[in-house]
Protein backbone atom coordinates (compact mmCIF):
# COMPACT_ATOMS: atom_id res chain seq x y z
CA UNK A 1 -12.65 74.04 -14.31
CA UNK A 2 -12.44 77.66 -12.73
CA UNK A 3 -10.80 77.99 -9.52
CA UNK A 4 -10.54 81.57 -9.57
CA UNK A 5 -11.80 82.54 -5.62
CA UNK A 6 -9.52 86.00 -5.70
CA UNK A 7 -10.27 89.02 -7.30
CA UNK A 8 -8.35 90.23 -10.19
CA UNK A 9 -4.61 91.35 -9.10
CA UNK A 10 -4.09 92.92 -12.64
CA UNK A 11 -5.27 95.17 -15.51
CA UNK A 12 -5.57 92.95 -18.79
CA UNK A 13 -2.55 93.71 -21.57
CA UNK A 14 -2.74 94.48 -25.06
CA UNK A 15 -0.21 91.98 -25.57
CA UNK A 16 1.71 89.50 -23.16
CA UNK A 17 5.40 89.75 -22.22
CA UNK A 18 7.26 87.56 -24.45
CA UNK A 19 8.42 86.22 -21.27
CA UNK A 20 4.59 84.19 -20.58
CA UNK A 21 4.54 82.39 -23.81
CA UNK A 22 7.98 81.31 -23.31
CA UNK A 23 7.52 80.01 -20.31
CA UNK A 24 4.19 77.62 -21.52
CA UNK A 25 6.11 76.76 -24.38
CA UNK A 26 8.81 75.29 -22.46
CA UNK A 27 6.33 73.50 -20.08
CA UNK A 28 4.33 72.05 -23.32
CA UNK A 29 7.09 70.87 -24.38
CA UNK A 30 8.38 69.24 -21.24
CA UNK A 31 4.44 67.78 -20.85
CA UNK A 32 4.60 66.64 -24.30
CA UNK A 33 7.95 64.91 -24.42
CA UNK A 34 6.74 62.80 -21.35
CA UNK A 35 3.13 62.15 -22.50
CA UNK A 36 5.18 60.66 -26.16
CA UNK A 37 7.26 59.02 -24.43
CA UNK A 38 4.84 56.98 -22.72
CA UNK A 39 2.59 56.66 -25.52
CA UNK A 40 5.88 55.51 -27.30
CA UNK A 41 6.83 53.34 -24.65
CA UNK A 42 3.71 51.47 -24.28
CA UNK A 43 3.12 50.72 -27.54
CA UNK A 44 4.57 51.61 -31.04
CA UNK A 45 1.63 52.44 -33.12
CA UNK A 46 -0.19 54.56 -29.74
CA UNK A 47 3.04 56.40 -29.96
CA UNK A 48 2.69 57.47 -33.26
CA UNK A 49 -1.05 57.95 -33.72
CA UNK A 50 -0.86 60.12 -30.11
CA UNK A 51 2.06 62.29 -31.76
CA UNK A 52 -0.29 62.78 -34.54
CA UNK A 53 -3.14 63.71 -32.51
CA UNK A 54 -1.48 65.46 -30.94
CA UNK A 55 -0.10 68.02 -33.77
CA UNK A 56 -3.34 68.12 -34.97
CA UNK A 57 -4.77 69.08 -31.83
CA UNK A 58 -2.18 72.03 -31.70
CA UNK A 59 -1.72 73.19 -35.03
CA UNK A 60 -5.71 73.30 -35.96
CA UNK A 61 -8.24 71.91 -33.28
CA UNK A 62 -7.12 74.69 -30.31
CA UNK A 63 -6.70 77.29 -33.19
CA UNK A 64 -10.29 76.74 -34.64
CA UNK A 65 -11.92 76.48 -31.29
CA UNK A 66 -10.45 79.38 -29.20
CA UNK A 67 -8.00 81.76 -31.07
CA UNK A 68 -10.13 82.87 -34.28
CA UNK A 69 -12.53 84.13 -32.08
CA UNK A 70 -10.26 85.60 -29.40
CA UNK A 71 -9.30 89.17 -28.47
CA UNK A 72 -5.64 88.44 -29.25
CA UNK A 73 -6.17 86.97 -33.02
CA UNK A 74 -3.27 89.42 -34.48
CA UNK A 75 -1.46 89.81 -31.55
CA UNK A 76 0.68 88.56 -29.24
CA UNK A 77 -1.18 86.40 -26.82
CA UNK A 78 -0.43 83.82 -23.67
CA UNK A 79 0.27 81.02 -25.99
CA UNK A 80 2.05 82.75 -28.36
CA UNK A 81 -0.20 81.50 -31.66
CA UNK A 82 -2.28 84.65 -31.88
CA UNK A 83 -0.20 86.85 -33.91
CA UNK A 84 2.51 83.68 -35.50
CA UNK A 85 0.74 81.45 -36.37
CA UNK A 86 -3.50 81.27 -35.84
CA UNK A 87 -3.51 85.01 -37.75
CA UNK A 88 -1.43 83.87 -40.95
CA UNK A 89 -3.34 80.70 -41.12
CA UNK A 90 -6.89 81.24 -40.28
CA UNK A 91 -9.39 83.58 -40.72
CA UNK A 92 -10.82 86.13 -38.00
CA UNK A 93 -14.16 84.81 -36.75
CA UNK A 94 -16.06 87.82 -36.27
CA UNK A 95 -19.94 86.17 -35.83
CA UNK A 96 -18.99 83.81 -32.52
CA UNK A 97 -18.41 84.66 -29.32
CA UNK A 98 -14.99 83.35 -28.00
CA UNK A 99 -16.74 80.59 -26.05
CA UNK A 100 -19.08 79.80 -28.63
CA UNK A 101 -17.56 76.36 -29.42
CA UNK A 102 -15.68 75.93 -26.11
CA UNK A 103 -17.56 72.25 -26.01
CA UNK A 104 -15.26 71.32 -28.74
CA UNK A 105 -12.71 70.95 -26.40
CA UNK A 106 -13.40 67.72 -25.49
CA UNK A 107 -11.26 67.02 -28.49
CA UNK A 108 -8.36 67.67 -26.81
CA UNK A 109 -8.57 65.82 -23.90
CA UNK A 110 -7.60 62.73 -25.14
CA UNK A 111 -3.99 64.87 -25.21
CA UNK A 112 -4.03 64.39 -21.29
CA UNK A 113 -6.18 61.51 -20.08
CA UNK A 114 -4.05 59.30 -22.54
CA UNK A 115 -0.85 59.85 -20.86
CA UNK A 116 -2.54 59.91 -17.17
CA UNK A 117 -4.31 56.84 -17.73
CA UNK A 118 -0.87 55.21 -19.26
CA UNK A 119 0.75 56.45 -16.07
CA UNK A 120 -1.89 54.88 -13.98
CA UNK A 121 -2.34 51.28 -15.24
CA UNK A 122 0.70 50.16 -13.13
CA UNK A 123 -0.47 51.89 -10.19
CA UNK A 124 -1.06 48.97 -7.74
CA UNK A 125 2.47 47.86 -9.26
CA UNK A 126 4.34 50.42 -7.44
CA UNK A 127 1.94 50.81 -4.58
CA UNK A 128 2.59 47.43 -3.57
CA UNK A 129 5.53 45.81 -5.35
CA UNK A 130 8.08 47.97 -6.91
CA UNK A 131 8.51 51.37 -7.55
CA UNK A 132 10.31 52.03 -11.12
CA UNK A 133 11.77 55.63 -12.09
CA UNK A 134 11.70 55.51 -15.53
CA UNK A 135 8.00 54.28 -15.72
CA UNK A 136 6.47 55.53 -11.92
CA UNK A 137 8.93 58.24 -10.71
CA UNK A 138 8.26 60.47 -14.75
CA UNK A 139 4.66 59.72 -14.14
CA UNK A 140 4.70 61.65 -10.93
CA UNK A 141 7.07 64.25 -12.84
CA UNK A 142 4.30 64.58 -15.47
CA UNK A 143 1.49 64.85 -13.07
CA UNK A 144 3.75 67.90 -11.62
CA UNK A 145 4.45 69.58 -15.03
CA UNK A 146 0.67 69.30 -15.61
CA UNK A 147 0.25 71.37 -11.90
CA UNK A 148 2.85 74.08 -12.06
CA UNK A 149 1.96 74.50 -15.81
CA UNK A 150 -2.45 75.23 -14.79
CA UNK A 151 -0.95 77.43 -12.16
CA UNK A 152 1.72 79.36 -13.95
CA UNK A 153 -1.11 80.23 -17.10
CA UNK A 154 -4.13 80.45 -14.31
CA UNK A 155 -1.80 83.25 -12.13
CA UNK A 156 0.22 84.78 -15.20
CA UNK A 157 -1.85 84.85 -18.13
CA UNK A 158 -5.44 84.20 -17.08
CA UNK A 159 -4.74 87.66 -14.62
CA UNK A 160 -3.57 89.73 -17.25
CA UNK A 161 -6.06 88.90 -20.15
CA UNK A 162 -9.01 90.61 -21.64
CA UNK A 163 -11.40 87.82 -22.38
CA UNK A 164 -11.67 87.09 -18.38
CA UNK A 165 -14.96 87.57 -18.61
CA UNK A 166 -16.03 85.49 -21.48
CA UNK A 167 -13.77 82.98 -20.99
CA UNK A 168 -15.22 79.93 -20.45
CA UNK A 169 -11.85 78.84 -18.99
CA UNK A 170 -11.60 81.41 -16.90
CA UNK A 171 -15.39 81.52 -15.62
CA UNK A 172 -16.76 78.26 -15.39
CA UNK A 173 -19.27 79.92 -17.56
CA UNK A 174 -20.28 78.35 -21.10
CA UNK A 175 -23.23 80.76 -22.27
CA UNK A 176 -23.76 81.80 -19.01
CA UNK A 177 -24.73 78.47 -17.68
CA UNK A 178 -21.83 77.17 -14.86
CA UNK A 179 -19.69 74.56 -15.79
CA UNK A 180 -19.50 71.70 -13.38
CA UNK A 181 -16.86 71.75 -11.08
């Protein structure tokens, strides 16, 4: 969803400060040691197989359906994979646009709406009987992760970067038909 309703503040880098990637890196990882531990916590095997997905996801889905085709393939980008990892790994897609297979994405959302909807099934629990840190009070410290992390990328690294206005991220725009919002 795009949520951009102010113009761009800033020219687009070459390359990011290492400073942006290590910031998102620190916030995945905070996001991702709550989402396994709830995974873990509900149940053993969901644990595991959501770990798993999750890697996956990372380490190939995101690469295959954003960074071969992106202006930073090679170099240093917002996430840090374009010039360690995606570049060394897999090969330059030079026939797609970079939001040619942003639908694809759906395959990561399982990554979020599995921990969100583990966070809400107790819900009327704490509403109305008892509120528990360690299961209601990290939920609400995920769900604020997930918020400063959108808005750190959307006003740090969506400003700077050169595939603004392509991005179906960025936009709302897949093919130059608007996303729903």
């Amino acid at each position: 969803m795009a949520d951009n309703k102010s113009p761009q503040a800033r020219l687009p880098v070459d390359k990011y400060p290492k400073s942006i990637p290590i910031i998102r890196w620190f916030l995945l990882i905070l996001e991702a040691g709550l989402a396994i531990y709830f995974a873990l916590s509900f149940r053993l095997i969901l644990g595991i197989l959501f770990l798993a997905y999750g890697i996956v996801c990372l380490f190939l889905i995101f690469p295959l359906i954003r960074c071969v085709r992106c202006t930073y393939y090679g170099k240093r980008c917002n996430f840090g994979w374009g010039k360690f990892w995606v570049s060394n790994v897999f090969p330059k897609s030079e026939d797609e646009p970079f939001g040619a297979l942003h639908g694809w994405s759906i395959l990561l959302w399982p990554v979020r709406l599995i921990p969100i909807g583990l966070g809400l099934r107790n819900l009327p629990l704490w509403i109305f009987v008892k509120f528990s840190f360690m299961q209601n009070g990290l939920f609400l410290i995920y769900l604020a992760i997930l918020f400063i992390h959108r808005k750190f990328y959307r006003s740090q690294a969506c400003s700077r970067c050169q595939q603004q206005k392509v991005c179906p991220v960025y936009t709302g725009r897949i093919g130059g038909l608007e996303v729903i919002k």
